[in-house]
N, C-alpha and C. Protein backbone atom coordinates (compact mmCIF):
# COMPACT_ATOMS: atom_id res chain seq x y z
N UNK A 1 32.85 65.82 -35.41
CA UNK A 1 33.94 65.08 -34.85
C UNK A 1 33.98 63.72 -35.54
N UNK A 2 35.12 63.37 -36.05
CA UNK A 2 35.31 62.08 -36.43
C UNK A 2 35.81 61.27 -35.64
N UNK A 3 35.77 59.70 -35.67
CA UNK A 3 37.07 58.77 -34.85
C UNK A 3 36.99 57.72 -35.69
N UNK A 4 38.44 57.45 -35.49
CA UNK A 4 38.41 55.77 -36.29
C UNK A 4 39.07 54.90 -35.18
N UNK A 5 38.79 54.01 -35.17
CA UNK A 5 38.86 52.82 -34.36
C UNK A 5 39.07 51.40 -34.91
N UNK A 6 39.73 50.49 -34.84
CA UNK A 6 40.09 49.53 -36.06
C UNK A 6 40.62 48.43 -35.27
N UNK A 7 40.76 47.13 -35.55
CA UNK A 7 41.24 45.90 -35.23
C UNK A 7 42.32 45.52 -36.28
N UNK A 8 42.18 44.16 -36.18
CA UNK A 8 42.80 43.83 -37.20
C UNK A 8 42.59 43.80 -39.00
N UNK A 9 41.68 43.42 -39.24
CA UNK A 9 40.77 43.57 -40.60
C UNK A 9 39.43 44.07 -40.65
N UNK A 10 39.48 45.21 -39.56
CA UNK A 10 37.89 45.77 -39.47
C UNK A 10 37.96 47.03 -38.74
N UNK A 11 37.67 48.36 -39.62
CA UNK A 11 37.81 49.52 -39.03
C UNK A 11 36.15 50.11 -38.88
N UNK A 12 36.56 51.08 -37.78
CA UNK A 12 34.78 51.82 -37.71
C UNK A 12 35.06 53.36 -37.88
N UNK A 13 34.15 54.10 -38.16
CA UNK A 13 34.46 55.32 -38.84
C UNK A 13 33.22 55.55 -37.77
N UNK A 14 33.18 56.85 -37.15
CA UNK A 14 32.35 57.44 -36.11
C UNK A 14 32.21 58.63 -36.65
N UNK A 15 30.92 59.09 -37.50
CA UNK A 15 31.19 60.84 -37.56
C UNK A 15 30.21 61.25 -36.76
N UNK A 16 30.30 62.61 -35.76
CA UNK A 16 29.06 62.73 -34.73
C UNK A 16 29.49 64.59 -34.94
N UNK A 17 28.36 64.88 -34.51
CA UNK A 17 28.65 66.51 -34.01
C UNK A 17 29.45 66.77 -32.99
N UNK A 18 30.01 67.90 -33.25
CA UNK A 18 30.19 68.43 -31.93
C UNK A 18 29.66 69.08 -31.02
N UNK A 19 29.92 68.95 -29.79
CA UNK A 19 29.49 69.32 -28.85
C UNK A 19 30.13 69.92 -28.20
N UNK A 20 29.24 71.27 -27.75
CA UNK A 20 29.95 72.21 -26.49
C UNK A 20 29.71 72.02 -25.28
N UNK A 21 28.82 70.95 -24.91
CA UNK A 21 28.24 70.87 -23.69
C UNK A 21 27.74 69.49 -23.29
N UNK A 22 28.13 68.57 -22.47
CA UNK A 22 27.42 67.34 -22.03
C UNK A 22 26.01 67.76 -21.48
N UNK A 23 25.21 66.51 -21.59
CA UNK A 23 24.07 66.71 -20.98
C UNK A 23 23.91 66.95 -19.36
N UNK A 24 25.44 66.60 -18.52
CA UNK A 24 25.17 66.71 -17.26
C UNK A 24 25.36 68.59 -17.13
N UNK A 25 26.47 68.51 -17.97
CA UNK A 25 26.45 70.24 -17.66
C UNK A 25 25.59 71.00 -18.09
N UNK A 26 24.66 70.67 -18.95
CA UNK A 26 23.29 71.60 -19.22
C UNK A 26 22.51 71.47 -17.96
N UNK A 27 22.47 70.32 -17.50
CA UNK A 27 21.60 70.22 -15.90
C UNK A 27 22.19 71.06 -14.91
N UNK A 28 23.56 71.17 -14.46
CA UNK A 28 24.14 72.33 -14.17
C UNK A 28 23.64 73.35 -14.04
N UNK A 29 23.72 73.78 -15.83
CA UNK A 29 23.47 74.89 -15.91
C UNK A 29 21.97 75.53 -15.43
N UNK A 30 21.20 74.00 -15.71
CA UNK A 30 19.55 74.14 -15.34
C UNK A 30 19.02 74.84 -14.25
N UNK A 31 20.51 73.78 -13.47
CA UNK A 31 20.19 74.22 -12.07
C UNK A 31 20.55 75.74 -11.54
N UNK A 32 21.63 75.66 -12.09
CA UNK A 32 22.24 77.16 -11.41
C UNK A 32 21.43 78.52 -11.95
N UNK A 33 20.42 78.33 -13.21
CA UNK A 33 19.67 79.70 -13.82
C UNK A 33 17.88 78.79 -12.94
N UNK A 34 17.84 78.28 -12.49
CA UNK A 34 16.19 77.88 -11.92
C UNK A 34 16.67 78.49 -10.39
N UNK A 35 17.82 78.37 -9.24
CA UNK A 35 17.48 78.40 -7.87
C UNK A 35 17.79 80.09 -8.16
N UNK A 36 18.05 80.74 -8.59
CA UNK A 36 17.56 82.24 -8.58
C UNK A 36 16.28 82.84 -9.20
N UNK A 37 16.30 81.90 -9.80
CA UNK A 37 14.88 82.38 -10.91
C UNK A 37 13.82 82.30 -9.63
N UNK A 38 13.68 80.61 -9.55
CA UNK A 38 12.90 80.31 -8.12
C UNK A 38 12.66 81.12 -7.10
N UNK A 39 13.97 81.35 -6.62
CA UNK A 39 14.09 81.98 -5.10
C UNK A 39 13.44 82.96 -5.53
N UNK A 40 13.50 84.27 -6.32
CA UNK A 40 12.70 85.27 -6.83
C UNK A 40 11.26 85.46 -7.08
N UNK A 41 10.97 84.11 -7.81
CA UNK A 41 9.59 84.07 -7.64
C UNK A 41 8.82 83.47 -6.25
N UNK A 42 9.50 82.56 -5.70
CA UNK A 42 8.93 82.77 -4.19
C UNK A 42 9.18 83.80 -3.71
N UNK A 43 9.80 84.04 -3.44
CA UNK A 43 9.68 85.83 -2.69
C UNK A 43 8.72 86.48 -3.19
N UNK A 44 8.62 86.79 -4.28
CA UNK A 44 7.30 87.56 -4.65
C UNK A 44 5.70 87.19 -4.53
N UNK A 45 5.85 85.68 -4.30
CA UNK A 45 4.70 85.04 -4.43
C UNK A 45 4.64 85.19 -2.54
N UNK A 46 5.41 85.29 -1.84
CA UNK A 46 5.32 85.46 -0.35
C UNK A 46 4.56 87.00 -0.18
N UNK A 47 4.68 87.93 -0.88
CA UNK A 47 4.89 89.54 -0.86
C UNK A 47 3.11 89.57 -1.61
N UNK A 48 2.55 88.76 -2.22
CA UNK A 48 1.35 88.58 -2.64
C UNK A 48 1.39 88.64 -4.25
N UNK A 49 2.16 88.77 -4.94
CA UNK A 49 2.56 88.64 -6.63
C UNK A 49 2.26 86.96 -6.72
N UNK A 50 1.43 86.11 -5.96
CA UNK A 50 1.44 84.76 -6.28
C UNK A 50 1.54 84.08 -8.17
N UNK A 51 0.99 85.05 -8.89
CA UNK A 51 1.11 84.95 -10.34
C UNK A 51 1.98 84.70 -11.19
N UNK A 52 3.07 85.29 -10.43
CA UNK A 52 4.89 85.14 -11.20
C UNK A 52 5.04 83.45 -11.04
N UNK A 53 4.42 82.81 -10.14
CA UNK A 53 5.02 81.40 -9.92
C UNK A 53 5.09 80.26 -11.23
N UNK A 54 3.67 80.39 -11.88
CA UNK A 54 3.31 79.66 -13.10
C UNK A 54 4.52 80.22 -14.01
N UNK A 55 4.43 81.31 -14.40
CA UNK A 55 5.76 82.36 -15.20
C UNK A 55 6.83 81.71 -15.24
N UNK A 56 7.36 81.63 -13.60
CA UNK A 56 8.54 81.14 -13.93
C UNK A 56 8.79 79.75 -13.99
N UNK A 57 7.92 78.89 -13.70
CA UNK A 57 7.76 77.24 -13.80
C UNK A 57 8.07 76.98 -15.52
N UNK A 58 7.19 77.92 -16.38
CA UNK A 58 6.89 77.54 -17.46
C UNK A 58 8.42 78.40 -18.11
N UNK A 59 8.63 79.47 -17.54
CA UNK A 59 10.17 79.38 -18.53
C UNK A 59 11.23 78.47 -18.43
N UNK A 60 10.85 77.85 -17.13
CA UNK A 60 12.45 76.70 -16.84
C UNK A 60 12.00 75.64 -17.40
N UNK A 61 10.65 75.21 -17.27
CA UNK A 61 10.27 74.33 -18.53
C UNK A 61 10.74 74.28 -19.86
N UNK A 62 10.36 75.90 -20.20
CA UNK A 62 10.76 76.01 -21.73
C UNK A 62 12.55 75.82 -21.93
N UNK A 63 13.29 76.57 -20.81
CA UNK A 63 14.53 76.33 -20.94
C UNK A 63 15.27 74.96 -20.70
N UNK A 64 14.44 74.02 -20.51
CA UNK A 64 14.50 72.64 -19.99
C UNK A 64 14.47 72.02 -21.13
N UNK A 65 13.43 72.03 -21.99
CA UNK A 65 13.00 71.41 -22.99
C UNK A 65 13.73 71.92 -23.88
N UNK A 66 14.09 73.31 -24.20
CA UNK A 66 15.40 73.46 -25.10
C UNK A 66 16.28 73.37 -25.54
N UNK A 67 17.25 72.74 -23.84
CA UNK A 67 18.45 72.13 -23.90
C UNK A 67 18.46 70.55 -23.95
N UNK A 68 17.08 70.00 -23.62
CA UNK A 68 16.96 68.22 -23.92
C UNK A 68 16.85 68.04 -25.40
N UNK A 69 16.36 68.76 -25.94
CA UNK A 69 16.27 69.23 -27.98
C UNK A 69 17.83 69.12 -28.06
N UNK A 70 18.26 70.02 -28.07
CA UNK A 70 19.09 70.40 -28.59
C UNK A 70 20.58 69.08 -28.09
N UNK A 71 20.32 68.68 -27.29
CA UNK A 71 21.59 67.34 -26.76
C UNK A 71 20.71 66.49 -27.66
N UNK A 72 19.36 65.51 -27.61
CA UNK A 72 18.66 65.17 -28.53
C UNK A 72 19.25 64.96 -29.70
N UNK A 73 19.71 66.14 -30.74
CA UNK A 73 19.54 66.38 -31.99
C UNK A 73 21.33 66.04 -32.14
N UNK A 74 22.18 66.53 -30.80
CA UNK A 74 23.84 66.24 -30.78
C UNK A 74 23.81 64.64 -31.05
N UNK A 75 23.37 63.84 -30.30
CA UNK A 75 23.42 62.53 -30.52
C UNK A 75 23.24 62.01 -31.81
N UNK A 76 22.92 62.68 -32.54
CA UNK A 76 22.70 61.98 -34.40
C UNK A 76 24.54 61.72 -34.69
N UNK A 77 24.52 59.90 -34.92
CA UNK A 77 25.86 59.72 -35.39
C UNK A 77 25.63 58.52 -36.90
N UNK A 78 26.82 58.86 -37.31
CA UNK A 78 26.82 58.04 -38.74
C UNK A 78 28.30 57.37 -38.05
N UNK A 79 27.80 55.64 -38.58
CA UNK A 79 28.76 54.96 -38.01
C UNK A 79 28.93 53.87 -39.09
N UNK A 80 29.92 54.16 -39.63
CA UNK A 80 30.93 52.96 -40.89
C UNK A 80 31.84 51.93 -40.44
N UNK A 81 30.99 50.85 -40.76
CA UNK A 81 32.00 49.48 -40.50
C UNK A 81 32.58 49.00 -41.94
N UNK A 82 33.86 49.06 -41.65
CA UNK A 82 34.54 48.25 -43.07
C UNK A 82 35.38 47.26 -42.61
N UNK A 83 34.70 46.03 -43.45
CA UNK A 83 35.30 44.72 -43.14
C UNK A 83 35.89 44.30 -44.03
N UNK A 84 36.76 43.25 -44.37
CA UNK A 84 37.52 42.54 -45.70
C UNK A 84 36.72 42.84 -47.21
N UNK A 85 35.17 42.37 -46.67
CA UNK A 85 34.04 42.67 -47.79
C UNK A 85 32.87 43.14 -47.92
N UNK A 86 32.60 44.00 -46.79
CA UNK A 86 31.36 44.69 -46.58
C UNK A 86 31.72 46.07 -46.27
N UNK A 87 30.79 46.81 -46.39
CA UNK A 87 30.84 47.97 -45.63
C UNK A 87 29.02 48.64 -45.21
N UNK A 88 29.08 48.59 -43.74
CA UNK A 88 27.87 48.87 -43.11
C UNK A 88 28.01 50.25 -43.08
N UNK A 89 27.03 51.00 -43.00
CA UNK A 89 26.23 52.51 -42.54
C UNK A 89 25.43 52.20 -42.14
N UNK A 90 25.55 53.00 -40.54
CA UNK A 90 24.13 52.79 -39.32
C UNK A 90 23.69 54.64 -39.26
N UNK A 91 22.79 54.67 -39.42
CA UNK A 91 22.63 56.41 -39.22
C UNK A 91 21.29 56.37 -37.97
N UNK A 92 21.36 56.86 -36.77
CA UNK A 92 20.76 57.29 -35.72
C UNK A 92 21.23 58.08 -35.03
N UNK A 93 19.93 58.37 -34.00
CA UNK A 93 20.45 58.79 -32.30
C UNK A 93 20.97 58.18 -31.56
N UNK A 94 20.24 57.15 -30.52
CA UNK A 94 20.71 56.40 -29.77
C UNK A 94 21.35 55.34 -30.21
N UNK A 95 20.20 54.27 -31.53
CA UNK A 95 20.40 53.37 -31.63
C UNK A 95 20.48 53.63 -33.18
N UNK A 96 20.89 52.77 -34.10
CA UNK A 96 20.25 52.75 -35.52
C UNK A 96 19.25 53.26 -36.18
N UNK A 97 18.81 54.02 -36.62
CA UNK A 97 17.60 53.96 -36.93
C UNK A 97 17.34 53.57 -38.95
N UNK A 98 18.40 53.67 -39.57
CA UNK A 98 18.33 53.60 -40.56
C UNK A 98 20.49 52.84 -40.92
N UNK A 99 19.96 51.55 -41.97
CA UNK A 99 21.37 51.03 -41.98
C UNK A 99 21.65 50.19 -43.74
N UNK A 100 22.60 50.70 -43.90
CA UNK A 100 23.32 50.39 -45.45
C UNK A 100 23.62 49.60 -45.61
N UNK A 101 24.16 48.25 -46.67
CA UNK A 101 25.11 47.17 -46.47
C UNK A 101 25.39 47.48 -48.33
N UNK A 102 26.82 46.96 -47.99
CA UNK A 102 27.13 47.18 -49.44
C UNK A 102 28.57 46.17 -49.78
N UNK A 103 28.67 45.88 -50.82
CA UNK A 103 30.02 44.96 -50.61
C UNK A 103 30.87 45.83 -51.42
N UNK A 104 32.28 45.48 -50.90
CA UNK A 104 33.23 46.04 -50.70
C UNK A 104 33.82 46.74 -51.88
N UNK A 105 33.47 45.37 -52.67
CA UNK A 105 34.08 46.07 -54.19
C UNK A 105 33.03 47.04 -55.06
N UNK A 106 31.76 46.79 -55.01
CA UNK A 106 30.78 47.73 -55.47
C UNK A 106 30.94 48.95 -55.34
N UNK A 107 30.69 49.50 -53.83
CA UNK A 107 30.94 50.69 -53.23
C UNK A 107 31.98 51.63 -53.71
N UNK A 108 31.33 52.84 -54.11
CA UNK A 108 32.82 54.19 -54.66
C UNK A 108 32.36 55.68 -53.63
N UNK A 109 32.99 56.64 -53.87
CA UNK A 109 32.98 57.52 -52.85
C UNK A 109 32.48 58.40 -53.92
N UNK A 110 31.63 59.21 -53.34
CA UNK A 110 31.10 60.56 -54.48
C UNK A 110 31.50 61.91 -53.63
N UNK A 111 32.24 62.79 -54.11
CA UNK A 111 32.42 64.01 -53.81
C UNK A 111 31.43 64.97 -54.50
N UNK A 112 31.09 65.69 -53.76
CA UNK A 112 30.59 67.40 -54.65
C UNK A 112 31.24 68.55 -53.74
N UNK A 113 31.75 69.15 -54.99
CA UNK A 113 32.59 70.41 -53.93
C UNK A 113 31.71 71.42 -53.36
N UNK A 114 32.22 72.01 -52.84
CA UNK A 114 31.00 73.12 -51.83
C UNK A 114 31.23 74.58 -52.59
N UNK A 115 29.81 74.87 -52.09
CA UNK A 115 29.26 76.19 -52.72
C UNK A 115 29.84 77.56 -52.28
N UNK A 116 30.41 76.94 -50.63
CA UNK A 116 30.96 78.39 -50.07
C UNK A 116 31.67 77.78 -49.39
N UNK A 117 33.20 78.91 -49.26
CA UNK A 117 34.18 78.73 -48.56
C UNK A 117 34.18 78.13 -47.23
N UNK A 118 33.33 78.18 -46.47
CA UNK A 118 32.67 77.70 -45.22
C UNK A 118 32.16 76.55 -45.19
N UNK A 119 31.85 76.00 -45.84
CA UNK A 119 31.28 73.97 -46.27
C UNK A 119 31.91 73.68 -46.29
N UNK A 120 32.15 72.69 -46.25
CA UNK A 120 33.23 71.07 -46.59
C UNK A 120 32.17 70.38 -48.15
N UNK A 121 33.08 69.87 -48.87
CA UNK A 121 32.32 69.32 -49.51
C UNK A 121 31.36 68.05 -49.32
N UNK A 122 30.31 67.98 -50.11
CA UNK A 122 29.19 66.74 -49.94
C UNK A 122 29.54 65.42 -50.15
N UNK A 123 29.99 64.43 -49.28
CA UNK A 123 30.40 63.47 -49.31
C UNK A 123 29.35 62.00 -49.59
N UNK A 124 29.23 61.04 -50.38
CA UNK A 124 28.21 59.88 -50.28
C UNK A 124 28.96 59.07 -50.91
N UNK A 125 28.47 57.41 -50.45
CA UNK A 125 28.95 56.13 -50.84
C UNK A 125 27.93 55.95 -51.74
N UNK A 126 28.14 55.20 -52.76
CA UNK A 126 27.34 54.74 -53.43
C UNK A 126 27.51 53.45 -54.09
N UNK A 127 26.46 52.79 -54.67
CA UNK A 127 26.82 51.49 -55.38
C UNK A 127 25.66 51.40 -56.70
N UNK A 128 25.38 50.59 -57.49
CA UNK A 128 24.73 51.03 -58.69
C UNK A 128 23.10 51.30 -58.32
N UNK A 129 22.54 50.35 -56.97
CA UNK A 129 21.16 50.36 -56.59
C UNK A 129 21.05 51.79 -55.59
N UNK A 130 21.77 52.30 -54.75
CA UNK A 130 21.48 52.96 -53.87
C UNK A 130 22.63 54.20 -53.53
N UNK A 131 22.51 55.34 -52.92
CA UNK A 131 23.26 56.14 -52.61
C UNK A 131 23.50 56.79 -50.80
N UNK A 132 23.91 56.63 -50.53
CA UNK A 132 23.99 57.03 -48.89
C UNK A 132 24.89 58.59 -48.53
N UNK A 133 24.26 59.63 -48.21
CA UNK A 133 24.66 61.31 -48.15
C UNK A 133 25.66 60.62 -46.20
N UNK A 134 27.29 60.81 -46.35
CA UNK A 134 27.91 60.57 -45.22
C UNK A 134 28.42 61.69 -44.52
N UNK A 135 28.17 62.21 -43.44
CA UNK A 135 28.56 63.18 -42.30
C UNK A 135 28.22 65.14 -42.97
N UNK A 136 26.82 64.94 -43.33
CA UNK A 136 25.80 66.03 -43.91
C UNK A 136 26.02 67.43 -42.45
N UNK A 137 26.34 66.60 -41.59
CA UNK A 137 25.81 67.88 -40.17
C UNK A 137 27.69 68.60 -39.72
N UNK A 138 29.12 67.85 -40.54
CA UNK A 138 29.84 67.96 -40.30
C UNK A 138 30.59 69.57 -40.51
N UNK A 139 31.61 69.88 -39.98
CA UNK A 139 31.97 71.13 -40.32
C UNK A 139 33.24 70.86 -41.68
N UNK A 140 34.02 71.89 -41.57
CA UNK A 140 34.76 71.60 -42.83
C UNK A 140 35.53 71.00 -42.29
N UNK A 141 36.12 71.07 -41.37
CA UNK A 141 37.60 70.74 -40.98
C UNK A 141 37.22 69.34 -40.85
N UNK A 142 36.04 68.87 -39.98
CA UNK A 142 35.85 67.22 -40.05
C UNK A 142 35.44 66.63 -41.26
N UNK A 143 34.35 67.66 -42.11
CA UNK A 143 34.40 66.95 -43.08
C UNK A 143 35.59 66.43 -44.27
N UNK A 144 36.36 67.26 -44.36
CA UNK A 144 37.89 66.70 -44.46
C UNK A 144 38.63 65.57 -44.25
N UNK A 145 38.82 65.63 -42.99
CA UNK A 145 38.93 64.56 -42.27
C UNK A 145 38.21 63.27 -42.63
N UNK A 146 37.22 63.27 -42.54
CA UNK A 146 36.12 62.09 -42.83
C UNK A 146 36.64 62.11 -44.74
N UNK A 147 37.18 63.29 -45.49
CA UNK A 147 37.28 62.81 -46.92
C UNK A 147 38.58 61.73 -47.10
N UNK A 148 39.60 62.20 -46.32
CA UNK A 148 40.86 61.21 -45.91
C UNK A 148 40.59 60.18 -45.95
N UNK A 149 39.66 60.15 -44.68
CA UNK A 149 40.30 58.67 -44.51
C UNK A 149 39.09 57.67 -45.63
N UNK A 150 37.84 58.38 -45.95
CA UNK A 150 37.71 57.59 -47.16
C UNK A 150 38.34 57.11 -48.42
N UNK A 151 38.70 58.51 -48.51
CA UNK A 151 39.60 57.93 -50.34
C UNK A 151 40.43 57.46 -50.02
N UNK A 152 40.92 57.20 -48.43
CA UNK A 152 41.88 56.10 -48.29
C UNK A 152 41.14 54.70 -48.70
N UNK A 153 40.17 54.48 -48.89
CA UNK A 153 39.45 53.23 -48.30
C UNK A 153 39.04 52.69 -49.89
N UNK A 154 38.27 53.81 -50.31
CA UNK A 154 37.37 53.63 -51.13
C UNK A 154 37.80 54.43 -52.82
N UNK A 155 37.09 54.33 -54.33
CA UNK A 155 38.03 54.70 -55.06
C UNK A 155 36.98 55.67 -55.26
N UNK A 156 37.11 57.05 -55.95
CA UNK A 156 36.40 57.89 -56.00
C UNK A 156 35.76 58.23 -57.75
N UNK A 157 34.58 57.61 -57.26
CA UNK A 157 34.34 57.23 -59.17
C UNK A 157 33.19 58.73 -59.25
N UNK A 158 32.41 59.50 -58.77
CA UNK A 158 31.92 60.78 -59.15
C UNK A 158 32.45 61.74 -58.41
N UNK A 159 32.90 62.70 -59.29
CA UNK A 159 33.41 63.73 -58.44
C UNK A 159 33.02 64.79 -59.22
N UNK A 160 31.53 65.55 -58.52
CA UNK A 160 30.78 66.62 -59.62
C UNK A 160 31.43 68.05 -59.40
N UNK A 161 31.17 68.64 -60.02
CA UNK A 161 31.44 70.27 -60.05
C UNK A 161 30.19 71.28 -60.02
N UNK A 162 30.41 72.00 -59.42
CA UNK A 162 29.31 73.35 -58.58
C UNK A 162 29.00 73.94 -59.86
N UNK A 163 27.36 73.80 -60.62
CA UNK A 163 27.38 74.73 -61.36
C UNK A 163 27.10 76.09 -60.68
N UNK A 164 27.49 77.10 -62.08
CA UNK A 164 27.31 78.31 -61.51
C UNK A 164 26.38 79.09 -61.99
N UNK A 165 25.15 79.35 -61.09
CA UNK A 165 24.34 80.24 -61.83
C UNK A 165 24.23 81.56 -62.73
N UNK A 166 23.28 81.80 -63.63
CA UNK A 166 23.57 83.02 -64.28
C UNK A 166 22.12 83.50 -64.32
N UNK A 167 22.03 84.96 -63.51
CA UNK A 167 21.34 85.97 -63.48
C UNK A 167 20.46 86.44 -64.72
């Protein structure tokens, strides 16, 4: 998913995954696959099967911890500030964890086209010291999107071609 958001002389570029599911509705869902699971294993553990109880503690665990991963890993966003003469890249989860600065005129856009019909091509900013890989987790249709509104922005000085292997 992309968004742009902009003022007067300062736009932000948001690329994030998508998501099929908020974190409240995975709890939901937590809930609604644990009070049958539960109720089942108490009953059995009433009937003298006390053993099933650990069983099923530790699968709602595991199914617990699967869906906190996996929202976890949704939260990875790449976030572009372009100002009159800078342009920032913040790449994290919550917060930053890794961040670019580059001035305005340096900075060019690098394309590489994709290998299969199903990719979007490989998008990165670059400047002569450093290179930054932008919206890597995107699908095609956003990564698209995210190519727009760059080469709106920015001028596109590498644009490589897919070699093709030979057998």
């Amino acid at each position: 998913m992309v968004e742009v958001s902009g003022h007067e002389n300062t736009k932000t570029i948001v690329a994030k995954p998508n998501h099929s599911a908020t974190w409240r509705t995975n709890l939901w869902v937590l809930i609604a696959i644990s009070i049958p699971s539960m109720g089942a294993a108490i009953s059995f553990a009433l009937l003298g099967a006390w053993p099933i109880l650990p069983f099923a503690g530790a699968e709602l665990l595991a199914l617990s911890s699967a869906l906190y991963y996996v929202n976890w890993k949704l939260q990875y966003r790449h976030v572009i500030y372009l100002t009159g003469d800078t342009v920032k890249i913040d790449k994290g989860h919550y917060a930053p964890k890794r961040t670019w600065q580059f001035t305005r005129e340096e900075v060019a856009l690098s394309i590489t086209p994709e290998s299969h019909p199903w990719e979007g091509p490989k998008l990165a900013l670059h400047d002569k010291a450093s290179h930054v890989r932008i919206g890597e987790f995107l699908n095609r249709e956003d990564t698209l999107v995210l190519l727009e509104l760059l080469s709106e922005e920015f001028r596109i000085k590498t644009h490589s071609r897919v070699r093709e292997r030979q057998l």
